[in-house]
Protein backbone atom coordinates (compact mmCIF):
# COMPACT_ATOMS: atom_id res chain seq x y z
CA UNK A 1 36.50 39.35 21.50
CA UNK A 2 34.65 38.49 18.71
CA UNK A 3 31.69 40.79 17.22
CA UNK A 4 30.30 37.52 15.22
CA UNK A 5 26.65 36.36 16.31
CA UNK A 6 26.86 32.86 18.92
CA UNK A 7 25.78 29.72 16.64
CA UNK A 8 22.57 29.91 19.64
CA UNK A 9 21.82 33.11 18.53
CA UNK A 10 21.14 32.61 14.87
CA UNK A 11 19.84 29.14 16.06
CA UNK A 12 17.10 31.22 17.51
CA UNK A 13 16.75 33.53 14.73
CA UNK A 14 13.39 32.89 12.80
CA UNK A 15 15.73 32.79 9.46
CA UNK A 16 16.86 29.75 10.73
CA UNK A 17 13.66 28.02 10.63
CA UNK A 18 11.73 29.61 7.80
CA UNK A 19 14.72 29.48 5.23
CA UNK A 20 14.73 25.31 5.47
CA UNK A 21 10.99 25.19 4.98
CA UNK A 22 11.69 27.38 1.96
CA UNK A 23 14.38 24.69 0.66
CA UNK A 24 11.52 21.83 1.84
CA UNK A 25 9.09 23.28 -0.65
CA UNK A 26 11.76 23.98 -3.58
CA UNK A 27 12.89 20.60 -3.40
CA UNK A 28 9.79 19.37 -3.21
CA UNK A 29 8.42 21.62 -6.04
CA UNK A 30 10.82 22.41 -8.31
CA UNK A 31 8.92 23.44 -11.23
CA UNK A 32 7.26 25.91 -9.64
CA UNK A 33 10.75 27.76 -9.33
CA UNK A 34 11.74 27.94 -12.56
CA UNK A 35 13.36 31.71 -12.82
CA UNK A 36 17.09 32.72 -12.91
CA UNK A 37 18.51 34.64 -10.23
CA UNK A 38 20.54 34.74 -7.29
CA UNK A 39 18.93 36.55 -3.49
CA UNK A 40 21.59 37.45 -0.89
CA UNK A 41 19.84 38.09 2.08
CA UNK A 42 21.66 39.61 4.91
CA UNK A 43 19.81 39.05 8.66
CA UNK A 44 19.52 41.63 11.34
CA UNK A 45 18.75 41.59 14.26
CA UNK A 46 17.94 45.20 16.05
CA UNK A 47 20.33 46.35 13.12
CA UNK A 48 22.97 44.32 14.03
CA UNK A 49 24.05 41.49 11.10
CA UNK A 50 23.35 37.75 12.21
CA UNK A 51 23.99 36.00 9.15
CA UNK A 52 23.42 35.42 5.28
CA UNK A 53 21.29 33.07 3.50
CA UNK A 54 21.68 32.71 -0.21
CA UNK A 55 18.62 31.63 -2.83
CA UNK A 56 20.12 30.33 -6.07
CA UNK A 57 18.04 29.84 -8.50
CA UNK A 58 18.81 28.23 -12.22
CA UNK A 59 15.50 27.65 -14.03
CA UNK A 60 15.46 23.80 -15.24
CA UNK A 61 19.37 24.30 -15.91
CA UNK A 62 19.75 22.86 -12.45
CA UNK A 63 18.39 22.32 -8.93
CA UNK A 64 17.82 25.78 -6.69
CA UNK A 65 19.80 25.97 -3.82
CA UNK A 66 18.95 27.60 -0.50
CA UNK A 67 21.78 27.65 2.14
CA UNK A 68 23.94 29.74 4.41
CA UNK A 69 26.73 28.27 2.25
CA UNK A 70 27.53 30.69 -0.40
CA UNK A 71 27.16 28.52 -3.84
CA UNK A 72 28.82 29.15 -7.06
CA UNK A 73 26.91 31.01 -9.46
CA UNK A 74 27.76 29.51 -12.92
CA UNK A 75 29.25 31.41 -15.58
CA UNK A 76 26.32 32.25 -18.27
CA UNK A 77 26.42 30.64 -21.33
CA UNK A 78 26.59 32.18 -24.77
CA UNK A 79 23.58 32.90 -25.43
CA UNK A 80 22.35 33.53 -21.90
CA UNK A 81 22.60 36.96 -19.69
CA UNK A 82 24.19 36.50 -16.36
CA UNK A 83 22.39 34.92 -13.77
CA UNK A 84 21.11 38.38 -11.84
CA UNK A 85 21.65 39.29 -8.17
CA UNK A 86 19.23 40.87 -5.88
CA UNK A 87 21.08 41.98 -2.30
CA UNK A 88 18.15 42.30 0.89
CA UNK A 89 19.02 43.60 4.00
CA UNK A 90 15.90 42.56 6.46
CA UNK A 91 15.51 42.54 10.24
CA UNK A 92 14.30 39.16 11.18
CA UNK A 93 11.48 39.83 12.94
CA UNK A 94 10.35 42.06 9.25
CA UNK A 95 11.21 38.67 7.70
CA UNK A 96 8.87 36.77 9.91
CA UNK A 97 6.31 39.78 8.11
CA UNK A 98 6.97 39.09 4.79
CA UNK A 99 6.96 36.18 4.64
CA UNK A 100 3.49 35.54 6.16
CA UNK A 101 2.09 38.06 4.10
CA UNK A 102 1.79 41.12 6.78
CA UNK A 103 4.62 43.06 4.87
CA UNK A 104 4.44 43.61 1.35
CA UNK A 105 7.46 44.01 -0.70
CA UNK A 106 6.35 47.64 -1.93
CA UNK A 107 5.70 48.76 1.53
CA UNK A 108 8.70 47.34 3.34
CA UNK A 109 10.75 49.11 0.45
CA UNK A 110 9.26 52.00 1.22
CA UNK A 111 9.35 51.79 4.77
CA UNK A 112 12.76 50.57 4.72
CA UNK A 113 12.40 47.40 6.45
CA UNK A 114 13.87 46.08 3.25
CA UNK A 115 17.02 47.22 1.22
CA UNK A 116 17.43 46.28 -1.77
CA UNK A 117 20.61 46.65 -3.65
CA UNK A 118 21.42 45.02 -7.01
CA UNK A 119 18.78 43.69 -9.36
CA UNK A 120 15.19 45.20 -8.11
CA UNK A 121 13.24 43.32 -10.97
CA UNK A 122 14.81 40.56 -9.59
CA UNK A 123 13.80 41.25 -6.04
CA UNK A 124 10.20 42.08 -7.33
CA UNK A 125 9.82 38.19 -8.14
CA UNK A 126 10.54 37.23 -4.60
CA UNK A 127 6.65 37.43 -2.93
CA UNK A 128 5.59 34.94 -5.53
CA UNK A 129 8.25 33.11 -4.79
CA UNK A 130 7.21 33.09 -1.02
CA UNK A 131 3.69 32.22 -2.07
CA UNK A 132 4.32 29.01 -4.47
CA UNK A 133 6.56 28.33 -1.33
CA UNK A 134 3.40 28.09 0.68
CA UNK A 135 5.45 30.66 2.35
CA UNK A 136 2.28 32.65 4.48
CA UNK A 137 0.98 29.54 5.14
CA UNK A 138 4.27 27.79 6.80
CA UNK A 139 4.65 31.32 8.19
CA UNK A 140 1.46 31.49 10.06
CA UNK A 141 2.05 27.39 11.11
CA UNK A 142 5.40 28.60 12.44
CA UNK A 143 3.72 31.21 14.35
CA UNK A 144 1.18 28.87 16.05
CA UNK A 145 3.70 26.42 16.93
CA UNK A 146 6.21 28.76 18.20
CA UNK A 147 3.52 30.30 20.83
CA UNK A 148 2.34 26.77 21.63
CA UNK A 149 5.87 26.13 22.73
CA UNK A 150 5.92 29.72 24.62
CA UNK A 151 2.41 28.94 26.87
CA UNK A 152 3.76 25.23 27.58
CA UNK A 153 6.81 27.02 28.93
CA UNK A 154 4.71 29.70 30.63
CA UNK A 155 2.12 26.84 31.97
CA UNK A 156 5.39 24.98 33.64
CA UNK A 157 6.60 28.17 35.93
């Protein structure tokens, strides 16, 4: 028997929902993205893993990438440092927090609703990056939309 998570179950996760809006916005608005750095972020769910989604991104050099797809990171040119790596380990429903703005980055650190491993400058960057993603608001819009769904269901019983 297999320990991996059913494709339902991270279907269901809020990861799956809020990471696409994330890529939306990027696309959308890539110069508003223009650092260098790659975010591994593993999902949990009651501490068990889920899955990974990956945030590569390349400053003007090339498009950012967000996907459960690990990319290639490119090999740094001469006169450029390595692209650096930031490695999060976050529960999804702490995700759901952070992103719309109930969870800081300092106090989920501290809390330890977030690990960090790798490059913590790095991972410092990643609330602004939620905010020029529009991130609280598309958080809060998920929210509403995801308990509109729950009282139609409720309303049908």
């Amino acid at each position: 028997m297999s320990n991996r998570p059913s494709a339902k179950a991270i279907a269901k996760l809020n990861a799956s929902t809020l990471f696409p809006e994330i890529r939306k916005e990027i696309t959308a608005n890539p110069s508003l993205f223009a650092i260098h750095g790659f975010f591994i972020f593993n999902i949990t769910k009651r501490g068990v893993p889920m899955t990974e989604w990956y945030l590569l991104f390349q400053g003007f050099d090339a498009p950012a990438v967000v996907s459960q797809k690990r990319p290639e990171i490119p090999k740094a040119k001469r006169d450029q440092d390595p692209i650096p790596v930031a490695i999060l380990q976050i529960e999804d429903s702490d995700l759901l927090n952070f992103m719309s703005g109930g969870l800081t980055g300092a106090r989920g650190i501290v809390s330890g609703k977030i690990k960090i491993a790798g490059a913590i400058e790095l991972a410092e960057q990643l609330e602004q990056i939620f905010k020029k993603a529009k991130g609280p608001e598309k958080t809060l819009a998920y929210l509403e939309h995801k308990r509109g769904k729950s009282e139609r269901a409720r309303a049908r019983l």
